[in-house]
N, C-alpha and C. Protein backbone atom coordinates (compact mmCIF):
# COMPACT_ATOMS: atom_id res chain seq x y z
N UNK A 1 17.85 -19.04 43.44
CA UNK A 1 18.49 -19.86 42.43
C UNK A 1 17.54 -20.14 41.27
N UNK A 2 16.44 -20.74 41.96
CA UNK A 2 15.37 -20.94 40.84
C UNK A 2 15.11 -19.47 39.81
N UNK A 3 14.98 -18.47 40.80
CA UNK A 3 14.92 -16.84 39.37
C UNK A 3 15.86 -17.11 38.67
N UNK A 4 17.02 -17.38 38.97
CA UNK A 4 18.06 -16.75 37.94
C UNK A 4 18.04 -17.72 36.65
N UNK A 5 17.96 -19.03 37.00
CA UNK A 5 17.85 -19.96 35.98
C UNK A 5 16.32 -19.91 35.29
N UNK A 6 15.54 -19.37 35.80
CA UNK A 6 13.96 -18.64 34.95
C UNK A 6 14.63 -17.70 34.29
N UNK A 7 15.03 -16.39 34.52
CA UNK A 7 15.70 -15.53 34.31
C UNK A 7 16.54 -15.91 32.36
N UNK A 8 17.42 -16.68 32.81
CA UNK A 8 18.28 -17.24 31.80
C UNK A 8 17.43 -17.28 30.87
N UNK A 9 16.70 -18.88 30.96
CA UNK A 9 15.90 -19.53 29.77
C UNK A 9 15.26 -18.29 29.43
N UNK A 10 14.50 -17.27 29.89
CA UNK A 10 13.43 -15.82 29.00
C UNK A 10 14.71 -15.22 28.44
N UNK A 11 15.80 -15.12 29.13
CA UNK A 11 16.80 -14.39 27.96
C UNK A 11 17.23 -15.31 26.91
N UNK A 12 17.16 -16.45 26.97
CA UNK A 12 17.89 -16.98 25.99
C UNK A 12 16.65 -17.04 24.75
N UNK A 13 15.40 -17.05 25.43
CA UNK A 13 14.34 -17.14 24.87
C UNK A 13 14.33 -16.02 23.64
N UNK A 14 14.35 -14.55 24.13
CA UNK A 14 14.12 -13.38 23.63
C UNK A 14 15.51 -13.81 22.55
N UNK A 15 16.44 -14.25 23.16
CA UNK A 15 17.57 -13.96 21.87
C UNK A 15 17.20 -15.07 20.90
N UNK A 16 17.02 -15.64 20.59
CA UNK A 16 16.41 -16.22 20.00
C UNK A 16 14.72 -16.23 19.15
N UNK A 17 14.17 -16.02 19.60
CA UNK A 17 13.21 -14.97 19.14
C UNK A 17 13.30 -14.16 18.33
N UNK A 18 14.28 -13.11 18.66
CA UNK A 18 15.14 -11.61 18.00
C UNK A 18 15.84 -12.62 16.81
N UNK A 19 16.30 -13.53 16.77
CA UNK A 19 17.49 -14.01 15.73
C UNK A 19 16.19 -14.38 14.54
N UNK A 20 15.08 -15.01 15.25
CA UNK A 20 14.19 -15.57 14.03
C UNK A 20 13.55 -14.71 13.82
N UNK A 21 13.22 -13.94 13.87
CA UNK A 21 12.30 -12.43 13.51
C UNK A 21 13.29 -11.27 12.52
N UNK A 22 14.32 -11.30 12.99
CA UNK A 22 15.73 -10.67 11.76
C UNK A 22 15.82 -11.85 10.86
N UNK A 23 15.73 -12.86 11.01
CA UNK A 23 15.94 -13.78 10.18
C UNK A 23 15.03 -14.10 8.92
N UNK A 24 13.86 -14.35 9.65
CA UNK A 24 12.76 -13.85 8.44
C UNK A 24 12.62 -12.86 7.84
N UNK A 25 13.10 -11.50 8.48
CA UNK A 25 13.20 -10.16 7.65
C UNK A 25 13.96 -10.04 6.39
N UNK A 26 15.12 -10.78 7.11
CA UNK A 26 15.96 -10.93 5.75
C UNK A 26 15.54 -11.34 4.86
N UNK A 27 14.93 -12.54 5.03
CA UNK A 27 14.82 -13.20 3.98
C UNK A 27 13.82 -13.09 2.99
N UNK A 28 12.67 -12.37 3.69
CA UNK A 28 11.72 -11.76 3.40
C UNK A 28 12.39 -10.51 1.88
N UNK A 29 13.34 -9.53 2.83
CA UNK A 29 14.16 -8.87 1.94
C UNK A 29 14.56 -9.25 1.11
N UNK A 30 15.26 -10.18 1.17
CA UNK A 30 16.43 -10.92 -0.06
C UNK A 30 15.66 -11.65 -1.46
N UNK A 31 14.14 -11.73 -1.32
CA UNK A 31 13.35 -12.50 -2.05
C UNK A 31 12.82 -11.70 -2.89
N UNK A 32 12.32 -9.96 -2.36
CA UNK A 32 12.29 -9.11 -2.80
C UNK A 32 12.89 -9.16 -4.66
N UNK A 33 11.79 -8.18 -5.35
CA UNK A 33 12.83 -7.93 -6.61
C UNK A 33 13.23 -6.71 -6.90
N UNK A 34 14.50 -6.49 -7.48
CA UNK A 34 14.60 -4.96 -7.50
C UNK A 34 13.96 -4.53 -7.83
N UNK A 35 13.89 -2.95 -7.78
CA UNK A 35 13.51 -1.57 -8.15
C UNK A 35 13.59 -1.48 -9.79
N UNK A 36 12.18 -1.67 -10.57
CA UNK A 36 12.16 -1.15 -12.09
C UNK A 36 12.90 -0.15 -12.32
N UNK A 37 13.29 0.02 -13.62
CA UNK A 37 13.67 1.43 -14.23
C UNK A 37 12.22 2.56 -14.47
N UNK A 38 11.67 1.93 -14.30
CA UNK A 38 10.47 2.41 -14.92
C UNK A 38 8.99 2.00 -14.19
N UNK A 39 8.15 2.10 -14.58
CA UNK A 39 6.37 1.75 -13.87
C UNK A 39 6.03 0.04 -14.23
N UNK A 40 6.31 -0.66 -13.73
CA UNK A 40 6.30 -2.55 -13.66
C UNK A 40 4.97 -2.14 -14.60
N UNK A 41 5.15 -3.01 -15.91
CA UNK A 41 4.04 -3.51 -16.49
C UNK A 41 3.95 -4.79 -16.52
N UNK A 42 4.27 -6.05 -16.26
CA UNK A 42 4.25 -7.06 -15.51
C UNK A 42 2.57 -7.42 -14.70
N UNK A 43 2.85 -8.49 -14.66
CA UNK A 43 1.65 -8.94 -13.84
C UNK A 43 1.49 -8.46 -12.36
N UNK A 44 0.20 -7.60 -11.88
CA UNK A 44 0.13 -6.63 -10.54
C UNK A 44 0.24 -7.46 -9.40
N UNK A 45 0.31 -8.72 -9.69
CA UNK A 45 0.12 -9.35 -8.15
C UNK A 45 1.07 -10.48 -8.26
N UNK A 46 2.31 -10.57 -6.88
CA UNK A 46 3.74 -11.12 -6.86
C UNK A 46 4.63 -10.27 -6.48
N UNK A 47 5.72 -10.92 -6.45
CA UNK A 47 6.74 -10.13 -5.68
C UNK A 47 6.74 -8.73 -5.66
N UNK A 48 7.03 -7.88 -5.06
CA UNK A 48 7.50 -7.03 -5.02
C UNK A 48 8.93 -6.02 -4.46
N UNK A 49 9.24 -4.96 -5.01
CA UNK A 49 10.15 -4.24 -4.29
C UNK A 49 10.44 -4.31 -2.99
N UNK A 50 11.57 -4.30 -1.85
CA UNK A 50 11.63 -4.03 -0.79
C UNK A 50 12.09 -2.33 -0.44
N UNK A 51 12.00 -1.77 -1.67
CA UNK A 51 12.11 -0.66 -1.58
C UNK A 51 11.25 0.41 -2.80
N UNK A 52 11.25 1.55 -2.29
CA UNK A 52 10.80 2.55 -3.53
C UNK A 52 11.76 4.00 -3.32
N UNK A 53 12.46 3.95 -4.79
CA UNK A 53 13.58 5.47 -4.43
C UNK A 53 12.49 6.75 -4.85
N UNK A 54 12.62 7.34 -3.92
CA UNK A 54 12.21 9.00 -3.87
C UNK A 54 10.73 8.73 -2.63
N UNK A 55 10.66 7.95 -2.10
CA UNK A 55 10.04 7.37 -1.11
C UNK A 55 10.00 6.47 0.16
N UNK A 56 8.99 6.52 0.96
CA UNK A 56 9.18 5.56 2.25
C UNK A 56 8.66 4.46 2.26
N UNK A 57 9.22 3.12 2.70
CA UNK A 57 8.11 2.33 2.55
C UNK A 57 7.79 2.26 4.11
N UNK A 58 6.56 1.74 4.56
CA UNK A 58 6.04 1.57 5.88
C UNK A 58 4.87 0.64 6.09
N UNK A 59 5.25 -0.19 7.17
CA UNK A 59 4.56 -1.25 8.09
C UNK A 59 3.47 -0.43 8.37
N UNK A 60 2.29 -1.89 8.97
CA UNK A 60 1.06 -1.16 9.62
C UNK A 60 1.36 -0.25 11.02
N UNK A 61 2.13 -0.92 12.03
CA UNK A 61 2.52 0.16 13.18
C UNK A 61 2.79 1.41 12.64
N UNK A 62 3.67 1.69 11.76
CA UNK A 62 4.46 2.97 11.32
C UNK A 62 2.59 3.65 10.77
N UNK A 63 2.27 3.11 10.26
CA UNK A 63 1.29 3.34 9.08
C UNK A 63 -0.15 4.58 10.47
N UNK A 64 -0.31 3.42 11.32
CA UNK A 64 -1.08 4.05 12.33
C UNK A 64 -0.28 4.98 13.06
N UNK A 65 0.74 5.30 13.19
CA UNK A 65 1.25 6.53 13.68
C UNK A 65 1.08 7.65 12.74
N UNK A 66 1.44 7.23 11.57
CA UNK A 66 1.45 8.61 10.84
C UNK A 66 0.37 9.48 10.83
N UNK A 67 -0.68 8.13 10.35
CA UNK A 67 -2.06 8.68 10.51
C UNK A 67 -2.57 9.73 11.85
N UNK A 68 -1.86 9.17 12.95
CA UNK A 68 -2.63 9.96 14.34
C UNK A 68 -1.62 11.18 14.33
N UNK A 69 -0.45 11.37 13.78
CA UNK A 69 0.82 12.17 13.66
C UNK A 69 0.65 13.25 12.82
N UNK A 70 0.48 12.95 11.26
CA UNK A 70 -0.14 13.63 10.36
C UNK A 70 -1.25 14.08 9.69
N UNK A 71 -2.09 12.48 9.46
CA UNK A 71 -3.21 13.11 8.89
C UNK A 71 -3.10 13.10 7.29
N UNK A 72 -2.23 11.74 6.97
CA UNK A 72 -1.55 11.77 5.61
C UNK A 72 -2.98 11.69 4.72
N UNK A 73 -2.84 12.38 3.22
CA UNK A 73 -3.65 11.73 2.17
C UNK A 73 -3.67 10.08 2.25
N UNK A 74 -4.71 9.28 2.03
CA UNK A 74 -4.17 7.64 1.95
C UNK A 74 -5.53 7.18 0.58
N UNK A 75 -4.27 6.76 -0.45
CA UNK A 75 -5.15 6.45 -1.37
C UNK A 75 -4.66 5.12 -1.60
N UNK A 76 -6.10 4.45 -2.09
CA UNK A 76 -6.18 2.84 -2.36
C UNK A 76 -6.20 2.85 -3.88
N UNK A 77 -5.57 1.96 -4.68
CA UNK A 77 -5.53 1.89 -5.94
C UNK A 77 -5.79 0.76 -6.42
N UNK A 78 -6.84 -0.33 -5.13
CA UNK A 78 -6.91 -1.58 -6.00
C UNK A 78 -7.24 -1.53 -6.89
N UNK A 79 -7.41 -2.78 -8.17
CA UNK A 79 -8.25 -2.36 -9.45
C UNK A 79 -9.61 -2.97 -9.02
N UNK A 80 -10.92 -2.02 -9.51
CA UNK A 80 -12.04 -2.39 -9.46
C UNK A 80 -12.55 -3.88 -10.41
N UNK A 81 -13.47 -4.85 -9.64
CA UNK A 81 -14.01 -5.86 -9.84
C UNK A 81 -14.72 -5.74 -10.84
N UNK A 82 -14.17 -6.69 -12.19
CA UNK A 82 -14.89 -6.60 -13.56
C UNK A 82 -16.53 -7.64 -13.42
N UNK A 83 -16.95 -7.55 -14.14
CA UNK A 83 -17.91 -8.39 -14.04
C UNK A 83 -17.56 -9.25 -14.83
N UNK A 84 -17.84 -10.65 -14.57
CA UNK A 84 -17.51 -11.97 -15.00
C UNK A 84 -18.01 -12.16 -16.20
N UNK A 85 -17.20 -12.59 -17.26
CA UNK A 85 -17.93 -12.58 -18.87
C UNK A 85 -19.08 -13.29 -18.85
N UNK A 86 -19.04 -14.52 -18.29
CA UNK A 86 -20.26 -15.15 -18.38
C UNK A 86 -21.60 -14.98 -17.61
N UNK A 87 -21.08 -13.90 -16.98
CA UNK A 87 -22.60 -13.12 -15.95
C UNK A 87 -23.52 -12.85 -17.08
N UNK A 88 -24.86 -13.61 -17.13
CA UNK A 88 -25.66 -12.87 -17.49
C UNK A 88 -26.88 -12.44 -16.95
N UNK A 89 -26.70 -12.77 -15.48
CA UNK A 89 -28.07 -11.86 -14.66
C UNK A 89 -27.37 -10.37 -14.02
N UNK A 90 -28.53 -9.88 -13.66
CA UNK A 90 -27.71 -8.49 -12.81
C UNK A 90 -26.74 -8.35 -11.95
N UNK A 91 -25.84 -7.56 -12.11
CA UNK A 91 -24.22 -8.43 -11.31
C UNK A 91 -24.05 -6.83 -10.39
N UNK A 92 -23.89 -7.02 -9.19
CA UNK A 92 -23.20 -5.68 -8.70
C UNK A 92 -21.57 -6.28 -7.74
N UNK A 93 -20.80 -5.70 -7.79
CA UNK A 93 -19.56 -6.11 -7.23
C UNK A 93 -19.64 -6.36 -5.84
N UNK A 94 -18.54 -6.87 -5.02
CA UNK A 94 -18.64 -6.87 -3.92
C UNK A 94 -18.25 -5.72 -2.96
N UNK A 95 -18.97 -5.53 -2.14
CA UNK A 95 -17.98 -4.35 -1.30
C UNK A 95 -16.88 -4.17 -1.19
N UNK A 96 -16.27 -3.05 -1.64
CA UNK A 96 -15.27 -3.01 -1.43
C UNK A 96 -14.60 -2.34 0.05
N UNK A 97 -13.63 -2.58 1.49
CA UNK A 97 -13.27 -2.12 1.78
C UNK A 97 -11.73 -1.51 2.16
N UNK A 98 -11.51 -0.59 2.42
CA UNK A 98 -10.10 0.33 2.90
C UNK A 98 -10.32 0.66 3.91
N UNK A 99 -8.76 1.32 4.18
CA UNK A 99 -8.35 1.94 5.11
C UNK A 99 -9.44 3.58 5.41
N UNK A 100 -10.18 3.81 6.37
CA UNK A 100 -11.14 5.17 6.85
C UNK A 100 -10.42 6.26 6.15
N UNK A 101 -11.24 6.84 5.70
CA UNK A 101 -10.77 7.94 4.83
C UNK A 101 -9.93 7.90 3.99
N UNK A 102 -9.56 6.88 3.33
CA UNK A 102 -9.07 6.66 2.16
C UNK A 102 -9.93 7.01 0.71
N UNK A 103 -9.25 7.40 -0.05
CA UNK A 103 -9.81 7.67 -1.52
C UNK A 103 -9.14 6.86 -2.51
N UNK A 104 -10.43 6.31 -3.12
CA UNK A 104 -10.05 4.90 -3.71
C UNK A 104 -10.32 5.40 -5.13
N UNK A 105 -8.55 5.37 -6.06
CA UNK A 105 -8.97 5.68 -7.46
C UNK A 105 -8.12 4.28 -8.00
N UNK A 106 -9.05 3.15 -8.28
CA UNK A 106 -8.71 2.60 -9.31
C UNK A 106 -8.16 2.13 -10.86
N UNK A 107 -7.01 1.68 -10.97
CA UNK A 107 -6.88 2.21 -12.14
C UNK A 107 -5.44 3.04 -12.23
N UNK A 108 -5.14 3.85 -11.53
CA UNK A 108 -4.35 4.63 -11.14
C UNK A 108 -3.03 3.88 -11.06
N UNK A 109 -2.76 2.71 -10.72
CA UNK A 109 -1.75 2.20 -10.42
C UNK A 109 -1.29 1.39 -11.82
N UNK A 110 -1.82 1.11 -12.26
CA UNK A 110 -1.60 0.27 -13.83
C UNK A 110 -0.37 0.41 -14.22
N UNK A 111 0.62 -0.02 -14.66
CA UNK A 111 1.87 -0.46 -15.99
C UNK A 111 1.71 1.22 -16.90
N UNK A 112 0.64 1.01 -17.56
CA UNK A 112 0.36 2.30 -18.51
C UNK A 112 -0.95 2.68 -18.00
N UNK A 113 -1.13 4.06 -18.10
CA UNK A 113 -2.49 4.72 -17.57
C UNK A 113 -2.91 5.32 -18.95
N UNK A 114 -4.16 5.98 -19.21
CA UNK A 114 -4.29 6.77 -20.20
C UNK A 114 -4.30 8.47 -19.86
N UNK A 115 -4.47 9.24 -20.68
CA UNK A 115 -4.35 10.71 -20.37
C UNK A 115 -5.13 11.11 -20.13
N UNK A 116 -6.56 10.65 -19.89
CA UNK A 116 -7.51 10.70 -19.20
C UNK A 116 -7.31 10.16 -17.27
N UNK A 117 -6.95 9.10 -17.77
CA UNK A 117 -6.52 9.17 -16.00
C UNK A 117 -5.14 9.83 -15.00
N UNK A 118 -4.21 9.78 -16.42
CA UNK A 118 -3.17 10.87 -16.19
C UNK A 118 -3.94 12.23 -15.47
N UNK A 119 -4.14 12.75 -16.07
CA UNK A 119 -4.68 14.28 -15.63
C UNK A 119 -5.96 13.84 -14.60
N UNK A 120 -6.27 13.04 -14.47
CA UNK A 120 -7.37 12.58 -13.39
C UNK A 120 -6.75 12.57 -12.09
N UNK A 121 -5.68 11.66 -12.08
CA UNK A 121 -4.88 11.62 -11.21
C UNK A 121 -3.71 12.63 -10.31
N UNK A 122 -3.17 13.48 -11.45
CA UNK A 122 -3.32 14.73 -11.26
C UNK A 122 -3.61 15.76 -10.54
N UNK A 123 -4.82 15.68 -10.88
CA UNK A 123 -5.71 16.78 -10.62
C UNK A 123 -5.93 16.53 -9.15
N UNK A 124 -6.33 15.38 -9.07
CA UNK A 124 -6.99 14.86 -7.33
C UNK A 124 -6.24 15.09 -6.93
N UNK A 125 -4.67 14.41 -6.83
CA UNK A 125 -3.49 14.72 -6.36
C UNK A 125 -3.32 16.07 -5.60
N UNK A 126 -3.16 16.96 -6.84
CA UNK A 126 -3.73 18.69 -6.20
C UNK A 126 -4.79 18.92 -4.75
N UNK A 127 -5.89 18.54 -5.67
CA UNK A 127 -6.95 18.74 -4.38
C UNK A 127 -6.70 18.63 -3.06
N UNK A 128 -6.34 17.00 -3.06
CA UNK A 128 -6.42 16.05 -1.64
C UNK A 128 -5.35 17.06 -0.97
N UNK A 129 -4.25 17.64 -1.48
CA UNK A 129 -2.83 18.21 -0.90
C UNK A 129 -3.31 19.55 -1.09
N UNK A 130 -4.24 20.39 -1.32
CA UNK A 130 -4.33 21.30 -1.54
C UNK A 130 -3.23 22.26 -1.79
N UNK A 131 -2.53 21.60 -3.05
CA UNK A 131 -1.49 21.92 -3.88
C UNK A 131 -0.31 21.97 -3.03
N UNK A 132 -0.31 21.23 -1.91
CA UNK A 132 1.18 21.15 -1.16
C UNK A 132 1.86 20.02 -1.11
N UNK A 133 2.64 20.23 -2.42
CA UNK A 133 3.61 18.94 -2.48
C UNK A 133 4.76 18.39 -1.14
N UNK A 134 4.24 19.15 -0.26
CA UNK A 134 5.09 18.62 1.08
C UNK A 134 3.87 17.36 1.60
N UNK A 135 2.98 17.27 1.65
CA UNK A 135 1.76 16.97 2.29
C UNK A 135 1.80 15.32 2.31
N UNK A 136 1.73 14.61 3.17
CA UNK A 136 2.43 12.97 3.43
C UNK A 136 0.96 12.40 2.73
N UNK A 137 1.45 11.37 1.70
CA UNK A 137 0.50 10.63 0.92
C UNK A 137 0.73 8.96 0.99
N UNK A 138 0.21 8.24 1.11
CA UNK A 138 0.47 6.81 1.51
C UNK A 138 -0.38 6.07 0.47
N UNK A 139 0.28 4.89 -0.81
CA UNK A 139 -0.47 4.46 -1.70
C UNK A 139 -0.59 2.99 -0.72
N UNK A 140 -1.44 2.70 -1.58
CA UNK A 140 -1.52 1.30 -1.19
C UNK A 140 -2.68 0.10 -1.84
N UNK A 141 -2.72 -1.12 -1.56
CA UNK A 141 -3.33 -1.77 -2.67
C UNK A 141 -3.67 -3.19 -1.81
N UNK A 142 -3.34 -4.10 -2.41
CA UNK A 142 -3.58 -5.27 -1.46
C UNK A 142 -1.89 -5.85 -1.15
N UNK A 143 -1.61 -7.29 -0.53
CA UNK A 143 -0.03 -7.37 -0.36
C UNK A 143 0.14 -7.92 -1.76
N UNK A 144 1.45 -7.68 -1.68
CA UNK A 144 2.22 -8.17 -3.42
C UNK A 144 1.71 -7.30 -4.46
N UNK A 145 1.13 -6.36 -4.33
CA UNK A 145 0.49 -5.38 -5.48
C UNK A 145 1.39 -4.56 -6.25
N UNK A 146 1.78 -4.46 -7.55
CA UNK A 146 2.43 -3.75 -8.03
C UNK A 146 1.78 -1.92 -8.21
N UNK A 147 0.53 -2.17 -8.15
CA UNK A 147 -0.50 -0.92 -8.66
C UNK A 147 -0.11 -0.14 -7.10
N UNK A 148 -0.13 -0.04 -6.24
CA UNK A 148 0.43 0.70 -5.37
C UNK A 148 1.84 1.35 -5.34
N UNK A 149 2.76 0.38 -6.04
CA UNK A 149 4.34 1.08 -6.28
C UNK A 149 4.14 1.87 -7.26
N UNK A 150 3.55 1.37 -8.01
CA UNK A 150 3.78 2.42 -9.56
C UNK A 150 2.40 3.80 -9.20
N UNK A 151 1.53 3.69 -8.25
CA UNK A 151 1.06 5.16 -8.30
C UNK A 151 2.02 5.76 -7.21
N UNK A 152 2.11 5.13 -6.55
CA UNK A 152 3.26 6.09 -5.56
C UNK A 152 4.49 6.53 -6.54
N UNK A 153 5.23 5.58 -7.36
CA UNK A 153 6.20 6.36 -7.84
C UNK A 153 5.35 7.25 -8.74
N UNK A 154 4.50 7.35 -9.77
CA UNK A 154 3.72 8.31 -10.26
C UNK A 154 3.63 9.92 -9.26
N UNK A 155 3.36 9.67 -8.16
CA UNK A 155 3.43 10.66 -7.38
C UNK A 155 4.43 11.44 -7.00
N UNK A 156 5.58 10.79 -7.17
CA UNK A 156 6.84 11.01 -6.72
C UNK A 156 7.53 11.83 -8.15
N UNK A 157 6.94 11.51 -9.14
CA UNK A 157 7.33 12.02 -10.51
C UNK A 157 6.80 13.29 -10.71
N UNK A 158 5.67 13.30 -9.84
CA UNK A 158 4.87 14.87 -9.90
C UNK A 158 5.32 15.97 -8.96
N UNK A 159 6.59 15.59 -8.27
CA UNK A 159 7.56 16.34 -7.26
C UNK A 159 6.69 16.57 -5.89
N UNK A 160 6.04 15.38 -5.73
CA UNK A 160 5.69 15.17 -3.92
C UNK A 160 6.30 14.62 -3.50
N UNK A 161 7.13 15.40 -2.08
CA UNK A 161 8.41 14.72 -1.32
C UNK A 161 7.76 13.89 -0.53
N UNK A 162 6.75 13.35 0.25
CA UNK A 162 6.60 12.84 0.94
C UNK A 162 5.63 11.90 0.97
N UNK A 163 5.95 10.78 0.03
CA UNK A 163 5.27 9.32 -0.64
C UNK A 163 5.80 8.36 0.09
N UNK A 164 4.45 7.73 1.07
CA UNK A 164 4.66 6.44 1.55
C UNK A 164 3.96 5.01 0.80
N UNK A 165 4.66 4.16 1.08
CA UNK A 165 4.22 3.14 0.19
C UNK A 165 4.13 2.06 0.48
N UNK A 166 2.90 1.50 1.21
CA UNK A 166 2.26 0.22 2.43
C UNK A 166 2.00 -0.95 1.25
N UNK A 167 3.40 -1.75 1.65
CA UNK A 167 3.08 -3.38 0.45
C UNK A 167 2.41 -4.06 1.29
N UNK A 168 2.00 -3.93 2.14
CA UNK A 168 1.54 -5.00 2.76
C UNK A 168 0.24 -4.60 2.79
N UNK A 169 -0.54 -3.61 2.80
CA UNK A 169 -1.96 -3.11 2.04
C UNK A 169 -2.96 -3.77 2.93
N UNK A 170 -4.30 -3.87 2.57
CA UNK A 170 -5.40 -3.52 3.55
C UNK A 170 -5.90 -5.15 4.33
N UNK A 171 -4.99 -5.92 3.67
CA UNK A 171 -5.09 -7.21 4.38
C UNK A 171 -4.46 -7.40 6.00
N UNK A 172 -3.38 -6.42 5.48
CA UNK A 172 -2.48 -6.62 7.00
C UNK A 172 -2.83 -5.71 7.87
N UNK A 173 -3.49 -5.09 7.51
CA UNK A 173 -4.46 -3.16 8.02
C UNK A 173 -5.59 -4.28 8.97
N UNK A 174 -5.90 -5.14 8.33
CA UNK A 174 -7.59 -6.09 8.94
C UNK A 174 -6.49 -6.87 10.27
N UNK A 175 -5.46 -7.77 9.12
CA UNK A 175 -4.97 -9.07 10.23
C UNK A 175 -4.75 -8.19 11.30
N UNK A 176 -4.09 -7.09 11.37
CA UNK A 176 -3.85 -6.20 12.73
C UNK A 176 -5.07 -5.60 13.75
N UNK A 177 -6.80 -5.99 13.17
CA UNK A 177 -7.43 -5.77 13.78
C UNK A 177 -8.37 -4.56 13.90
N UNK A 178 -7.80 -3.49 12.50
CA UNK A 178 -8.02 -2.22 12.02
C UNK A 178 -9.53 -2.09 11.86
N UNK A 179 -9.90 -1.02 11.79
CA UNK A 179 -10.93 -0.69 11.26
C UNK A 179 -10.93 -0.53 9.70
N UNK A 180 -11.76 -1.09 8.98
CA UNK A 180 -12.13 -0.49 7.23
C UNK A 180 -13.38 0.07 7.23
N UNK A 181 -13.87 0.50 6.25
CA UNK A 181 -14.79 1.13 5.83
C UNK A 181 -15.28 0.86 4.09
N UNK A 182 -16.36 0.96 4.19
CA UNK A 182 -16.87 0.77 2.41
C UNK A 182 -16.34 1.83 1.75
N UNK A 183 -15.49 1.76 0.50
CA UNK A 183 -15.39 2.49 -0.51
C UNK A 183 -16.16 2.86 -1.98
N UNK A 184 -16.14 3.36 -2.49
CA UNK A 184 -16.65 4.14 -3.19
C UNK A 184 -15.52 4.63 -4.43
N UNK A 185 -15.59 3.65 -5.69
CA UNK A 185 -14.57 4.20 -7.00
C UNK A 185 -14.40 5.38 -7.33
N UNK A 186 -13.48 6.17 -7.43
CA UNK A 186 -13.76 7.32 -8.67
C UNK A 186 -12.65 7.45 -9.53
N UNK A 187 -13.02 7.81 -10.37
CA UNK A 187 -11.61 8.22 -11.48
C UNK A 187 -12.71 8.15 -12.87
N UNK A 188 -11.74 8.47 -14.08
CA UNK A 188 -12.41 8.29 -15.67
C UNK A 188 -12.77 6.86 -15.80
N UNK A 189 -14.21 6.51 -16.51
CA UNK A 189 -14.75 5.22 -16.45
C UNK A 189 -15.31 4.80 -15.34
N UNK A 190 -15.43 5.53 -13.89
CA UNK A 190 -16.28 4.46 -13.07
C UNK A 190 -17.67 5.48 -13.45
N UNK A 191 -18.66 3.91 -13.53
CA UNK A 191 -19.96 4.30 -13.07
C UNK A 191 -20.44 4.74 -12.15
């Protein structure tokens, strides 16, 4: 008698559980802002999309499968740390880290890019895929980042079918317990 009424309360438990976990999803969703016509020039950090068209979006679970699955390109697009106007002793930034084997081009994700990083971007693009626009690429940035949607859709404009796009970025990569690694800038303009 005593199991079954244990029994109960863990089911009633789990359903309930399940109701607040869809529940927050939603709402999570519903807060969401649509999908630009275009590359958000807007301020990079705040709401974002719950979606990206001509792309996937994906959680950290999904995110570590692909990786052990595929072997996706995974590029970070935070923007690199300016030095503070009023620095006037020798200033070097802070470490930066990402996701292991990530290639970190800063910059890349911006509202407007220039044609210098246009064709920068580009070009790497090529490389990393060794020109196979099938080849699974995953942007990403920190959470609420707009610079991760807009290089992924950038990517998606360059006819690569298979653009994933992690909003929840290298914070939720850590809270989950992940490994990072120090990065290293490149693109037009880094020192």
């Amino acid at each position: 008698m005593l199991g079954t009424i244990a029994l109960r309360r863990i089911g009633i438990g789990l359903i309930v559980l399940s109701a607040f976990a869809y529940a927050t999803t939603a709402l999570a969703n519903d807060d969401a802002l649509p999908e630009p016509d275009s590359y958000w020039q807007g301020a990079m950090n705040g709401k974002v999309p719950a979606t990206i068209a001509g792309g996937t979006v994906i959680a950290t679970h999904q995110l570590t499968e692909l990786i052990q699955r595929d072997n996706p390109v995974l590029i970070d697009v935070v923007p690199a740390p300016r030095r503070p106007l009023e620095q006037t002793s020798p200033w070097l930034p802070p470490p930066h880290r990402n996701i292991p084997r990530s290639v970190w081009i800063p910059g890349a994700g911006s509202g407007v890019i220039s044609a210098a990083m246009t064709d920068y971007f580009r070009t790497r693009l090529n490389e990393l895929t060794h020109q196979d626009h099938r080849k699974a690429i995953v942007f990403y940035c920190r959470v609420d980042c707009w610079a991760s949607w807009n290089a992924a859709k950038r990517a998606i404009a360059e006819g690569y079918r298979h653009i994933y796009w992690y909003p929840d970025g290298v914070e939720a990569w850590q809270a989950a317990g992940l490994q990072t690694e120090t990065a290293t800038p490149e693109g037009p303009g880094v020192q």
